[in-house]
Protein backbone atom coordinates (compact mmCIF):
# COMPACT_ATOMS: atom_id res chain seq x y z
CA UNK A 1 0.00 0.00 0.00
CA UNK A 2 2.90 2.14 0.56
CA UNK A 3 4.41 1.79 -2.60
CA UNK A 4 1.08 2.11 -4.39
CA UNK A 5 0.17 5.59 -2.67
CA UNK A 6 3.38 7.60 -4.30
CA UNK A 7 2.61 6.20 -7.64
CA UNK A 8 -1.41 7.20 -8.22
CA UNK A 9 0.19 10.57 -6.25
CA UNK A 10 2.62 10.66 -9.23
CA UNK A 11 -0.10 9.22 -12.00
CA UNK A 12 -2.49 12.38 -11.00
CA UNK A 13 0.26 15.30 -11.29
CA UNK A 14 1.07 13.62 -14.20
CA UNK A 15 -2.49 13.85 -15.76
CA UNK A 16 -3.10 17.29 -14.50
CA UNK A 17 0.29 18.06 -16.22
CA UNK A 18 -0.49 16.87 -19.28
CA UNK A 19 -4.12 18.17 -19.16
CA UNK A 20 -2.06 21.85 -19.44
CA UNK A 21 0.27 20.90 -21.26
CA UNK A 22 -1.85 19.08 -24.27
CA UNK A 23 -3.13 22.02 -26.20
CA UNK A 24 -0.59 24.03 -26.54
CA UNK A 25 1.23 20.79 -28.02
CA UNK A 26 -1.60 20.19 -30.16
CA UNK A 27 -1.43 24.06 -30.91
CA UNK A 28 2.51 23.72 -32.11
CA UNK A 29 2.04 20.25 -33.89
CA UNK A 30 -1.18 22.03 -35.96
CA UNK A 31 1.22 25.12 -36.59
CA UNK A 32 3.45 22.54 -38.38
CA UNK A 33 0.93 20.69 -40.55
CA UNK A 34 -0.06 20.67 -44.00
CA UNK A 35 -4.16 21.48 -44.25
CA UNK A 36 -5.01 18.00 -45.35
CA UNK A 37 -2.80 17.04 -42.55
CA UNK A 38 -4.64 19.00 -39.81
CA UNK A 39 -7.75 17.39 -41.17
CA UNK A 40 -6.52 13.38 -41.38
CA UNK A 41 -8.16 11.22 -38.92
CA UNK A 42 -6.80 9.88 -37.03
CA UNK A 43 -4.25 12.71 -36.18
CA UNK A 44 -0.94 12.47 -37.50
CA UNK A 45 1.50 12.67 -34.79
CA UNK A 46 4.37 11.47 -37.06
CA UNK A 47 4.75 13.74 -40.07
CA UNK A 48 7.05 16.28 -42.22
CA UNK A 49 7.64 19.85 -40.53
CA UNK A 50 5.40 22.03 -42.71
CA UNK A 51 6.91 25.63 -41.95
CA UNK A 52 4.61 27.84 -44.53
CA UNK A 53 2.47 28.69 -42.21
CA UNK A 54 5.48 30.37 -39.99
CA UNK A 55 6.21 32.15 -43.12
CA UNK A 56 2.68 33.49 -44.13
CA UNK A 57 2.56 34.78 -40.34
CA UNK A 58 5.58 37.04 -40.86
CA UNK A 59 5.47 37.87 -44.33
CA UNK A 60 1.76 38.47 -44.72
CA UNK A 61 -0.48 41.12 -43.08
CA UNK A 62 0.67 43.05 -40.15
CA UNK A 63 2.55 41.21 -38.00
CA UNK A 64 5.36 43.31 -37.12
CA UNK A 65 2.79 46.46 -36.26
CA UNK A 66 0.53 44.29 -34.03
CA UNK A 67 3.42 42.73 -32.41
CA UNK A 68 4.92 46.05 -31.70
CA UNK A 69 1.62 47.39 -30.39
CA UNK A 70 1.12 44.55 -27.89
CA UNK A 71 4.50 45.12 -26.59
CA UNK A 72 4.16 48.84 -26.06
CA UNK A 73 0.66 48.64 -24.67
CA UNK A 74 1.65 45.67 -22.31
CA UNK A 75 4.84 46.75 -20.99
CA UNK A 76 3.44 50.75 -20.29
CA UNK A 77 0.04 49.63 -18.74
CA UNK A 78 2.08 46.99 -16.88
CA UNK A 79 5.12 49.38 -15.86
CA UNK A 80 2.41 51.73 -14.53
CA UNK A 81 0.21 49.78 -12.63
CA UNK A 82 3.36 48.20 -10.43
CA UNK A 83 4.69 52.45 -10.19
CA UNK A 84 1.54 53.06 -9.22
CA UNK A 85 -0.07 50.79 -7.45
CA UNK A 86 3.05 49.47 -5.01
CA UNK A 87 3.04 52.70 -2.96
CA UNK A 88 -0.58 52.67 -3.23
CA UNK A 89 -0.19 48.81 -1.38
CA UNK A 90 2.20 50.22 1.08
CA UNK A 91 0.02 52.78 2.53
CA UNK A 92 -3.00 50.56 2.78
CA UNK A 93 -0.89 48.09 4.62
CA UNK A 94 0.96 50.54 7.08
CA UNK A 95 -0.93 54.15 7.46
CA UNK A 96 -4.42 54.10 9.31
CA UNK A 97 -6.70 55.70 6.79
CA UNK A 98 -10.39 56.73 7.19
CA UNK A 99 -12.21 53.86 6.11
CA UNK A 100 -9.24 51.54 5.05
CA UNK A 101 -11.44 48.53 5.03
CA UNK A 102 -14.40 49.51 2.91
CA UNK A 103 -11.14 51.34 0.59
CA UNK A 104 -9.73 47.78 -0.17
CA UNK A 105 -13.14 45.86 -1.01
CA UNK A 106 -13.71 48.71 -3.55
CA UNK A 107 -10.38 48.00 -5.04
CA UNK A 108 -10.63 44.34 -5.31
CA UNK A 109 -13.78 44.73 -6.64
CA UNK A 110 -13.31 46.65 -9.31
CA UNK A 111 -10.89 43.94 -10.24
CA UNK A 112 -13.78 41.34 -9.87
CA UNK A 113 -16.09 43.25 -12.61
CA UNK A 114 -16.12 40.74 -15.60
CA UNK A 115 -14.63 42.80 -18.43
CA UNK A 116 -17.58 42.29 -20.66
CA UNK A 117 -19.70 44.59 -18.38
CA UNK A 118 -17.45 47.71 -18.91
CA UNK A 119 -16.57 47.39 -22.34
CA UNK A 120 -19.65 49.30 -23.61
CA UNK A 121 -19.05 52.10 -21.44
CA UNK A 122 -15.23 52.42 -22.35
CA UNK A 123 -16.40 52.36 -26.00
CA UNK A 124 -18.76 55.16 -25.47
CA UNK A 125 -16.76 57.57 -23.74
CA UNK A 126 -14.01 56.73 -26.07
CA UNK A 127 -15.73 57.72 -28.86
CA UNK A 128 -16.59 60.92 -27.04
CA UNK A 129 -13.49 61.84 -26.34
CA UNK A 130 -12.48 60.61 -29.91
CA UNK A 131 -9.52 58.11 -28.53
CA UNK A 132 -10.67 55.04 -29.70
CA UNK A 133 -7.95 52.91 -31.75
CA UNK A 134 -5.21 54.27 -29.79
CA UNK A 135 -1.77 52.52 -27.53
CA UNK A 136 -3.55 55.40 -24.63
CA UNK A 137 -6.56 54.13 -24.44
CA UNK A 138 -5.70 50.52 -24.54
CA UNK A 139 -2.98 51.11 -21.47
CA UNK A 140 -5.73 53.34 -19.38
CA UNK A 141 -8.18 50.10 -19.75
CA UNK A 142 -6.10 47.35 -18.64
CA UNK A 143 -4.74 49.56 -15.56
CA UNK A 144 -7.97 49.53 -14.69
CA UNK A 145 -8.33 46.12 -14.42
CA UNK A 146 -4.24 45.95 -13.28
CA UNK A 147 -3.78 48.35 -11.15
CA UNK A 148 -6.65 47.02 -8.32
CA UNK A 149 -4.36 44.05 -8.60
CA UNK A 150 -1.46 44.84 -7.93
CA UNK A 151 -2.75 47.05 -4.81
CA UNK A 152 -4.58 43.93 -3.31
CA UNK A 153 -1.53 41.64 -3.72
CA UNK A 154 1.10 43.76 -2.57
CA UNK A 155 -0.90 45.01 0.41
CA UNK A 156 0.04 41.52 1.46
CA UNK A 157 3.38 41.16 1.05
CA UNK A 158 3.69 44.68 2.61
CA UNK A 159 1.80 43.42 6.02
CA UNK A 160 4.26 40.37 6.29
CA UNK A 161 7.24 42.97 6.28
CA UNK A 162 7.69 42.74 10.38
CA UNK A 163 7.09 46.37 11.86
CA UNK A 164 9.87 46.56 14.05
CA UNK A 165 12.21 46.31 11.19
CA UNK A 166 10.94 49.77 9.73
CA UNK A 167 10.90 51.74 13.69
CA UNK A 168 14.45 50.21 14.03
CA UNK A 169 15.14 52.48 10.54
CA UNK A 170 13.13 55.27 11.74
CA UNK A 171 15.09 55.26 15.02
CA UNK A 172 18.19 55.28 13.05
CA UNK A 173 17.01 58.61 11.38
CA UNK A 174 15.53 56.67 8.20
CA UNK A 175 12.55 59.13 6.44
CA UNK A 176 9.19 56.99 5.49
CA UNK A 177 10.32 56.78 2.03
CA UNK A 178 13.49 55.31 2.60
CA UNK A 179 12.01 53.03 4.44
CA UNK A 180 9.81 52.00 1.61
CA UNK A 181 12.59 51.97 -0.87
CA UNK A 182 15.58 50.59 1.30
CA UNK A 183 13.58 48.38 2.88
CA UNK A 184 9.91 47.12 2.37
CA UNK A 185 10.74 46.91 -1.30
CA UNK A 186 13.55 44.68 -1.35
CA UNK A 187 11.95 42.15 1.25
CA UNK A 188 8.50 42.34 -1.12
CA UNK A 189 10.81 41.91 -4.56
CA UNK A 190 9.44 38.25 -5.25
CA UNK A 191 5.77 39.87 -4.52
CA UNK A 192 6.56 42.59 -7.06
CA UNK A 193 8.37 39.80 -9.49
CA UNK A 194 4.89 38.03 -9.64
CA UNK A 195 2.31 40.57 -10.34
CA UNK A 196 4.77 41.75 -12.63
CA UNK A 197 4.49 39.15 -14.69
CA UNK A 198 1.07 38.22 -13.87
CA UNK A 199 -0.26 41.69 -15.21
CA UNK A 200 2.25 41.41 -17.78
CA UNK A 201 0.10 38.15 -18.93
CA UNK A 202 -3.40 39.89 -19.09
CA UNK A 203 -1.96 42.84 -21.10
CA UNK A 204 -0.78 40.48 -23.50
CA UNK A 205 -3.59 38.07 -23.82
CA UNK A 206 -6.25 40.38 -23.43
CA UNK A 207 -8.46 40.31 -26.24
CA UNK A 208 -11.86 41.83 -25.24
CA UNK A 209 -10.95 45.29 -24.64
CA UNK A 210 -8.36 45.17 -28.14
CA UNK A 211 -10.59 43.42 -30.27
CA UNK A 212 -13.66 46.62 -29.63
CA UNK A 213 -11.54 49.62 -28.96
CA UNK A 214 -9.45 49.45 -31.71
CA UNK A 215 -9.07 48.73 -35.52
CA UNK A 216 -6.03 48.68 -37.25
CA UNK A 217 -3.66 51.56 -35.73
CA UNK A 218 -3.46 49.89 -32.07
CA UNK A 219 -4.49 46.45 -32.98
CA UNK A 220 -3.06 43.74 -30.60
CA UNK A 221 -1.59 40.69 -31.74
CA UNK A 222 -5.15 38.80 -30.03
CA UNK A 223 -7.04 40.63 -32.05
CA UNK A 224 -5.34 39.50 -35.16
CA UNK A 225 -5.67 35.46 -34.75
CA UNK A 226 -9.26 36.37 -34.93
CA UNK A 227 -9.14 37.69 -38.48
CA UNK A 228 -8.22 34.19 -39.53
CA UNK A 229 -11.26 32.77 -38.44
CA UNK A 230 -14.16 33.90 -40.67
CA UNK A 231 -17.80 32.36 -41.99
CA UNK A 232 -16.34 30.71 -44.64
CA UNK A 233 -13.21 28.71 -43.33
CA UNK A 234 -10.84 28.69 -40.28
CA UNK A 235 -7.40 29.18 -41.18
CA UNK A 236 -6.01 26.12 -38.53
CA UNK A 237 -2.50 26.11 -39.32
CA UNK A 238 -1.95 29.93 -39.42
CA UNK A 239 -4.27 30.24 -36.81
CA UNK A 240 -1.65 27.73 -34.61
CA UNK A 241 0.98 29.55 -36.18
CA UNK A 242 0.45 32.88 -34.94
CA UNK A 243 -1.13 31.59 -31.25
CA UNK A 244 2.17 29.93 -31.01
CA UNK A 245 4.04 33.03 -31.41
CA UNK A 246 1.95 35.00 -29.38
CA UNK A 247 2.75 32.69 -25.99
CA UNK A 248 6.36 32.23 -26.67
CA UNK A 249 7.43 36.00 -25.24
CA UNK A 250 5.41 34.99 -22.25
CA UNK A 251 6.68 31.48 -21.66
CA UNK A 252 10.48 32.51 -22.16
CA UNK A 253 10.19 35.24 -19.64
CA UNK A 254 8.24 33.70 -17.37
CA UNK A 255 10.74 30.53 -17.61
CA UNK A 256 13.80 33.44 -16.88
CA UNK A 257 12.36 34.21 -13.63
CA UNK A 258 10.38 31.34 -12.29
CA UNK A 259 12.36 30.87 -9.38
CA UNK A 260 11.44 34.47 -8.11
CA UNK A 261 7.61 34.09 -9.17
CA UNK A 262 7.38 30.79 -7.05
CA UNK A 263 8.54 32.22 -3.98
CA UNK A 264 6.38 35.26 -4.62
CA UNK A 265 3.15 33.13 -5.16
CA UNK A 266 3.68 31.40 -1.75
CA UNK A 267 5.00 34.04 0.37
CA UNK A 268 1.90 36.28 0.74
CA UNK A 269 -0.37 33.52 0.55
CA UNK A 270 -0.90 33.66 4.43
CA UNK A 271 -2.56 36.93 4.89
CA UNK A 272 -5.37 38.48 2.12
């Protein structure tokens, strides 16, 4: 029974695994497929590396613009919110403000609004103002969604920063913000390392907000799989193509700094 127990442990992480892990192989393995391979049944597993696909992605359309866009409006709305929102998380967590409690559930739960209820108001007011199909109004839309984030999070990480560590610095003549910059911040860096990359993720994958509020100018990459699926036909192996492309940025970064992300999913998991 003892030797039975690890394995069916093992069996289940394994399945779980693979339950993850299965579409995106199926996504890179239709990427590489001729179409009247993609269609054979049963699937081909075995087969010649059909690259075209690769090629039609970077060589046709707009590929280079979308990709450009989705790293400028990821990386500013992400760089902001973190800016932002970590001092924002340290004063929640260590000043007594009027009403700090009621202050935080309206944060979070601005966060918790499913996306699809806002999107008709940001559309209208955009128009309004005439923004609409611009990097500015993509970036003010997911801080929105961002920035409650990474207030709620790091509010944590800031509250399991022990206390006396700070009046020791404030006895040694330390000012308030270099105490938050000397030495909450480098205690919380795994915390900041995760919603980082975690806000990073939405800004990237988002397609909601970047498939309504814009057109061609600020187009996402998101956005553009969907043009490849139309009433007439679906477009599999370009369609695999491009999704393939879109996730490798992600994965590669994320795989650069998993060991900080781990340690800053697990050490504010205590307190919320």
């Amino acid at each position: 029974m003892k030797k039975i127990t690890p394995f069916l442990t093992y069996l289940f992480i394994a399945l779980v695994l693979f339950s993850f892990v299965f579409p995106y192989i199926w996504m890179i393995l239709t990427s590489l497929k001729t179409r009247l391979d993609i269609f054979t049944l049963p699937p081909k597993f075995i087969f010649r590396p059909y690259l075209e696909h690769y090629i039609a992605v970077f060589t046709k359309g707009a590929f280079l613009r979308d990709f450009l866009n989705s790293v400028i409006i990821a990386t500013c709305s992400t760089f902001i919110s973190v800016v932002v929102g970590t001092p924002a998380a340290y004063s929640l967590a260590r000043f007594e403000i009027l009403g700090k409690k009621h202050i935080s559930m309206w944060i979070l739960s601005i966060r918790m609004m499913p996306p699809i209820v806002a999107v008709i108001p940001f559309f209208l007011i955009a128009s309004k103002l005439r923004i609409v199909d611009t990097h500015g109004l993509l970036i003010l839309v997911y801080m929105t969604f961002n920035l409650p984030f990474v207030i709620w999070i790091l509010r944590s990480f800031f509250e399991e920063v022990p206390f006396e560590l700070e009046q020791a610095a404030i006895l040694d003549g330390y000012s308030r913000w270099s105490i938050f910059t000397k030495i909450a911040l480098p205690l919380i860096k795994p915390g900041l390392v995760s919603v980082t990359i975690l806000c990073l993720i939405f800004s990237w994958n988002e397609f909601l907000f970047a498939n309504v509020l814009t057109k061609e100018v600020a187009k996402t990459l998101p956005p553009a799989i969907s043009v490849l699926v139309s009433s007439r036909t679906v477009e599999w192996g370009r369609v695999g193509a491009l999704a393939a492309v879109v996730v490798l940025p992600i994965v590669i970064f994320t795989y650069a700094i998993q060991r900080h992300m781990v340690r800053g999913l697990t050490l504010g998991a205590v307190k919320g």
